[in-house]
Protein backbone atom coordinates (compact mmCIF):
# COMPACT_ATOMS: atom_id res chain seq x y z
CA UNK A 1 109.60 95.15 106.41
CA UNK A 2 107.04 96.00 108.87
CA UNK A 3 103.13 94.35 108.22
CA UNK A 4 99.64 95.43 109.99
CA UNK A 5 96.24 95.26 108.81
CA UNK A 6 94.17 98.70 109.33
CA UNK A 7 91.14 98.99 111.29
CA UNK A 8 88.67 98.95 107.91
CA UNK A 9 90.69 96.04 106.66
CA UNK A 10 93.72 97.43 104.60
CA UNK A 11 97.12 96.31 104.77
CA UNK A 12 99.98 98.65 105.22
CA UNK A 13 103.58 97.69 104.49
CA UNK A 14 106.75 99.84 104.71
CA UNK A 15 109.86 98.53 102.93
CA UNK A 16 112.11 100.24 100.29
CA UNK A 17 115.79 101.07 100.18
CA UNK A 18 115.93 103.01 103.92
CA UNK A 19 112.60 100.80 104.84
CA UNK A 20 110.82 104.18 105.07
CA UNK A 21 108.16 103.52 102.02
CA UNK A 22 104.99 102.54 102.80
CA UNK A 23 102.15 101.26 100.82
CA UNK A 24 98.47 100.93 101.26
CA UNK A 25 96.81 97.09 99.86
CA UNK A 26 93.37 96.34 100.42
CA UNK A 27 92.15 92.83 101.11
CA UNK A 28 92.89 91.70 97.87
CA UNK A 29 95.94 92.70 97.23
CA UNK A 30 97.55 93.79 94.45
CA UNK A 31 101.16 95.46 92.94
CA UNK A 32 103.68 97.88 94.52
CA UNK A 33 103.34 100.94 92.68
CA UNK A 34 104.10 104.38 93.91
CA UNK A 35 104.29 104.72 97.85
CA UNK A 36 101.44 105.81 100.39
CA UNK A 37 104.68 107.83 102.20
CA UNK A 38 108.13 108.25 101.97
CA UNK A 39 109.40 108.83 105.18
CA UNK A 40 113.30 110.33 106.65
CA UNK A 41 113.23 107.31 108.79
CA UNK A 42 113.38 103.87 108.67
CA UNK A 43 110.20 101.48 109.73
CA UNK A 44 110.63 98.39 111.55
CA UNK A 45 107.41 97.72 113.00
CA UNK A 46 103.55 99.35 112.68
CA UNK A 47 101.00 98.80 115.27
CA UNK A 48 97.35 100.73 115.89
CA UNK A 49 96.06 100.70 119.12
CA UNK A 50 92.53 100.83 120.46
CA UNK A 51 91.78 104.05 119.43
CA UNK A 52 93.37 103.76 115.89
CA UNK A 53 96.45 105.58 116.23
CA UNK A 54 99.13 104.07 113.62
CA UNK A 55 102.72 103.63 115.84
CA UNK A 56 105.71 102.64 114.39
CA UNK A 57 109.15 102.18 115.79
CA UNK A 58 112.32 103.70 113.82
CA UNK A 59 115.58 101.45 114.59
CA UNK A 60 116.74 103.55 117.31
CA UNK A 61 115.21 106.88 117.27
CA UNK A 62 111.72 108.52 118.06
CA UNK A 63 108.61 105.86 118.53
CA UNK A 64 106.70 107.86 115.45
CA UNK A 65 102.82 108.63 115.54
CA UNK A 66 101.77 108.18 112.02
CA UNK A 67 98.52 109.43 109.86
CA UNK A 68 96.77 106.70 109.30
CA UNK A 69 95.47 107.64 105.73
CA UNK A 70 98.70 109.45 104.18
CA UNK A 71 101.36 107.77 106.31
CA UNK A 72 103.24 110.73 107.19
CA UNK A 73 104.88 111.57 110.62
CA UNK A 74 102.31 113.37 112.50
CA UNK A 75 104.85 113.29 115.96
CA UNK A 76 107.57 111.99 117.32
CA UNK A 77 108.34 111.16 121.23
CA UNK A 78 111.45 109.83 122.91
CA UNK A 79 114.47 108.46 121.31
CA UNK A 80 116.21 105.03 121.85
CA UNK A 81 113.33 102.93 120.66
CA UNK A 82 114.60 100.15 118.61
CA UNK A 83 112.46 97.61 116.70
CA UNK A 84 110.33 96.11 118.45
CA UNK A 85 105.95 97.63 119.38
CA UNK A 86 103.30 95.80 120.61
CA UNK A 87 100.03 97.56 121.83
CA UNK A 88 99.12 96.06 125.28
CA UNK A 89 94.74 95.27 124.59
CA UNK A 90 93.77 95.81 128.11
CA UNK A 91 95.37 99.17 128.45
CA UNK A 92 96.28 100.67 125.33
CA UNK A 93 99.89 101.80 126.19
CA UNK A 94 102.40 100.73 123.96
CA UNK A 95 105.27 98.27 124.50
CA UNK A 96 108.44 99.20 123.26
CA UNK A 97 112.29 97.35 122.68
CA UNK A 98 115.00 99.83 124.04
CA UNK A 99 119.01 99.08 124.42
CA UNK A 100 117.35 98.66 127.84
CA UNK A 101 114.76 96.08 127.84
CA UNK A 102 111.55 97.61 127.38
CA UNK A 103 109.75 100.65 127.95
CA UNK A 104 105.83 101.76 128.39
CA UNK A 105 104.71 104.34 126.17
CA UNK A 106 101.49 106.31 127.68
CA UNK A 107 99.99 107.77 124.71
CA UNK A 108 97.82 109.92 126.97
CA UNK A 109 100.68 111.59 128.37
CA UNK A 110 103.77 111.40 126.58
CA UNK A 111 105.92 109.50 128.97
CA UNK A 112 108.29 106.57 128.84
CA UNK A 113 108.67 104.16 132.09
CA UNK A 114 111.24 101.32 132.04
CA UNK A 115 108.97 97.63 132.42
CA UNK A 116 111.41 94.96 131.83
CA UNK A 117 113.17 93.70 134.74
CA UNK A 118 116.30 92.39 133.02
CA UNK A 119 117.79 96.19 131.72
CA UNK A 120 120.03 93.52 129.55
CA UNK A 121 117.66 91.85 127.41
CA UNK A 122 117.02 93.30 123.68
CA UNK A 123 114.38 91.54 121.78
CA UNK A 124 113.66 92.17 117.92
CA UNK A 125 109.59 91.66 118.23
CA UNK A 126 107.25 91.63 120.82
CA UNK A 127 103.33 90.80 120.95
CA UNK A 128 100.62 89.98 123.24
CA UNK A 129 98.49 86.82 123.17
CA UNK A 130 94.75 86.46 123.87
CA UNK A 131 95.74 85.99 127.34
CA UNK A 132 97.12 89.57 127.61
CA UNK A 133 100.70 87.90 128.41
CA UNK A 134 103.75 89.51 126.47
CA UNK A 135 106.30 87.08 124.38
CA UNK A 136 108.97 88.34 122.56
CA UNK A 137 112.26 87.11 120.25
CA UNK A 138 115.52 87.64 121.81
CA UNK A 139 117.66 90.06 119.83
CA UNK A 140 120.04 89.95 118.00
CA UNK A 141 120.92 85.97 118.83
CA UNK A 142 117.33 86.04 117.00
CA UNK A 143 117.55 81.91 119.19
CA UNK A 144 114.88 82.51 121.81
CA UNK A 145 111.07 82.87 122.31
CA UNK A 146 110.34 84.20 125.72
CA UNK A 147 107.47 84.97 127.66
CA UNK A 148 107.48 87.27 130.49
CA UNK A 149 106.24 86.78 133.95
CA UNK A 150 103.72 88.50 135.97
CA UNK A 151 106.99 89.94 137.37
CA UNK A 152 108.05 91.49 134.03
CA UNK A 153 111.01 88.60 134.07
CA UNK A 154 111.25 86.81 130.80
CA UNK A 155 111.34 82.92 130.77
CA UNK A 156 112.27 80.94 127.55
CA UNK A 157 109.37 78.64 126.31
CA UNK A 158 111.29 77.74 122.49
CA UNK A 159 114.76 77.51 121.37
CA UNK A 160 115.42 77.59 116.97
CA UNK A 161 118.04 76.86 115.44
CA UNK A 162 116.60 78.82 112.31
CA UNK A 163 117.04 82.62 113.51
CA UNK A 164 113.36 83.84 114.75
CA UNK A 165 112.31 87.35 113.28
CA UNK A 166 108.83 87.90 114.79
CA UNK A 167 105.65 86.14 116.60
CA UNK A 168 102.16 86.67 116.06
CA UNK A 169 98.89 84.92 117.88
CA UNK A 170 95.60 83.29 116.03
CA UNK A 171 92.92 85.64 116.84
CA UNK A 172 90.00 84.82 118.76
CA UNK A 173 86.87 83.35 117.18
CA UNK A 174 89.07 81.72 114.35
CA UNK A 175 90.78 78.16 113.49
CA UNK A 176 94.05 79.76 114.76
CA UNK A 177 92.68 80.42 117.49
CA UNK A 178 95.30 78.38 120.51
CA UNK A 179 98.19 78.89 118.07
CA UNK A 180 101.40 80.94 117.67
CA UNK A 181 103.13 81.41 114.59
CA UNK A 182 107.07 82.28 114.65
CA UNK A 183 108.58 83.50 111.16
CA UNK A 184 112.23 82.95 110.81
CA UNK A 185 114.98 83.37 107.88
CA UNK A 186 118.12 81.70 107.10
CA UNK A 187 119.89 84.66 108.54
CA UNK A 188 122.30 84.98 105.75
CA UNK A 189 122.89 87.93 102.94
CA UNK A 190 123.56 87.60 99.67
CA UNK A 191 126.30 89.26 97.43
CA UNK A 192 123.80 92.04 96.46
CA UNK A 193 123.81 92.74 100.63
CA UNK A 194 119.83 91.54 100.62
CA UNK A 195 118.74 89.03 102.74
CA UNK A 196 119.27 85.72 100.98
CA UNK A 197 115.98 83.45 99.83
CA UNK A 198 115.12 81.14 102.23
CA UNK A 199 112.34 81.26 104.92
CA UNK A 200 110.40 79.20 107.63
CA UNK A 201 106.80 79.81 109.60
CA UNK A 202 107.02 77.70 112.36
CA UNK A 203 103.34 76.96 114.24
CA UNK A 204 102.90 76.28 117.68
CA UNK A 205 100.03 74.63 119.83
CA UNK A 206 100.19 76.67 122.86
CA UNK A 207 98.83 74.66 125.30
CA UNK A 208 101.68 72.21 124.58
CA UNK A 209 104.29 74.24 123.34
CA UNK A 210 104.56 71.41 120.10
C-alpha cells in the first residue's frame, strides 16, 4: 500500500489484489468504493514533487508519471526501479531504490544517474528530512535505518528488531516538527498469504536519536 496526501489536500492510496487500485479520500475520509484507477502495474510508493507531478514506483519496472486527477499512467521511463521514491525539496529530482543502490531521476530530461555509493545496498523506503538529508530502511533485512552522508555513503543511526517498512519526518511549523516516525509490521503472513495483524509506529526525537 502506497499513501500521499495531494497538493489541495486529498489522500491517494493504491492497494488491491496486484496493488495497482487507487483511490481518491479527501480530508475526512471515508469508504473504499470503486477505484480512482486500475492500473497493469503494481504501486509501491506515490510521491508529487514541486511542480505537482504524481510519481510512483512499480516493484521493478518503469518509475510511472501518473495523472494526478484520474490516476492513470500518463508515461513511463527506465526500468529496474524497485520500491522505494522520495522527491529531493531543494531540487526536485527524484530519488529512486534500484537492485543498485539508488538512482536520480531528472524529470526535466528523462535521465537516470547512479547516486549511492554502495552499488550493494537495497532499501525498501527512502525520504528526506527538513534538513534536506536522505534516510532510508535497508531492504529486504527491513533491520536498519540509515542516513546517508554528504558523500552519498549510508551510516546506520537505528537498529529494530520489529522489521521497519517506511520513515516519514514531522513537517515544519507543526508539533512533529524534530521527530521521525518509523512504521514496522510483524513481518509474518497468514494462511490466507496476507500480511498477518500486528503493527508498530515507532517515534523518534532526532536530535537524540531516543
Amino acid at each position: 500500500m502506497a499513501i500521499v496526501e495531494a497538493p489541495n489536500g486529498d489522500i491517494l492510496i493504491s492497494g488491491g489484489s496486484n496493488r495497482g487500485s487507487i483511490w481518491r479520500f479527501n480530508a475526512n475520509g471515508g469508504a473504499a468504493g470503486q477505484p480512482l484507477a486500475q492500473l497493469d502495474v503494481p504501486v509501491f510508493s506515490m510521491a508529487f514533487d514541486n511542480e505537482g507531478r504524481l510519481w510512483a514506483t512499480s516493484g521493478g519496472g518503469a518509475l510511472l508519471l501518473l495523472d494526478p486527477e484520474t490516476g492513470q499512467v500518463l508515461d513511463r521511463f527506465g526500468d529496474g526501479v524497485t520500491i522505494a521514491l522520495a522527491v529531493d525539496p531543494g531540487s526536485g529530482k527524484i530519488f529512486v531504490s534500484t537492485n543498485s543502490g539508488i538512482s536520480v531521476f531528472d524529470p526535466d530530461d528523462g535521465s537516470f544517474t547512479q547516486w549511492s555509493r554502495d552499488e550493494n545496498l537495497r532499501v525498501g523506503s527512502l525520504a528526506f528530512d527538513n534538513d534536506g538529508k536522505l534516510w532510508a530502511v535497508t531492504w529486504p533485512d527491513r533491520a536498519q535505518v540509515v542516513r546517508f552522508t554528504a558523500q552519498k555513503r549510508a551510516e546506520t543511526m537505528l537498529t529494530f528488531d520489529a522489521p521497519a517498512d517506511s520513515v516519514t519526518f514531522g513537517r515544519v511549523g507543526t508539533a512533529l516538527e524534530g521527530l521521525m516516525f518509523v512504521s514496522h509490521t510483524s513481518g509474518t503472513m497468514g494462511d490466507d498469504g496476507l500480511a498477518a495483524p500486528g503493527s508498530e509506529l515507532t517515534m523518534v526525537d532526532l536530535a537524540t536519536l531516543r
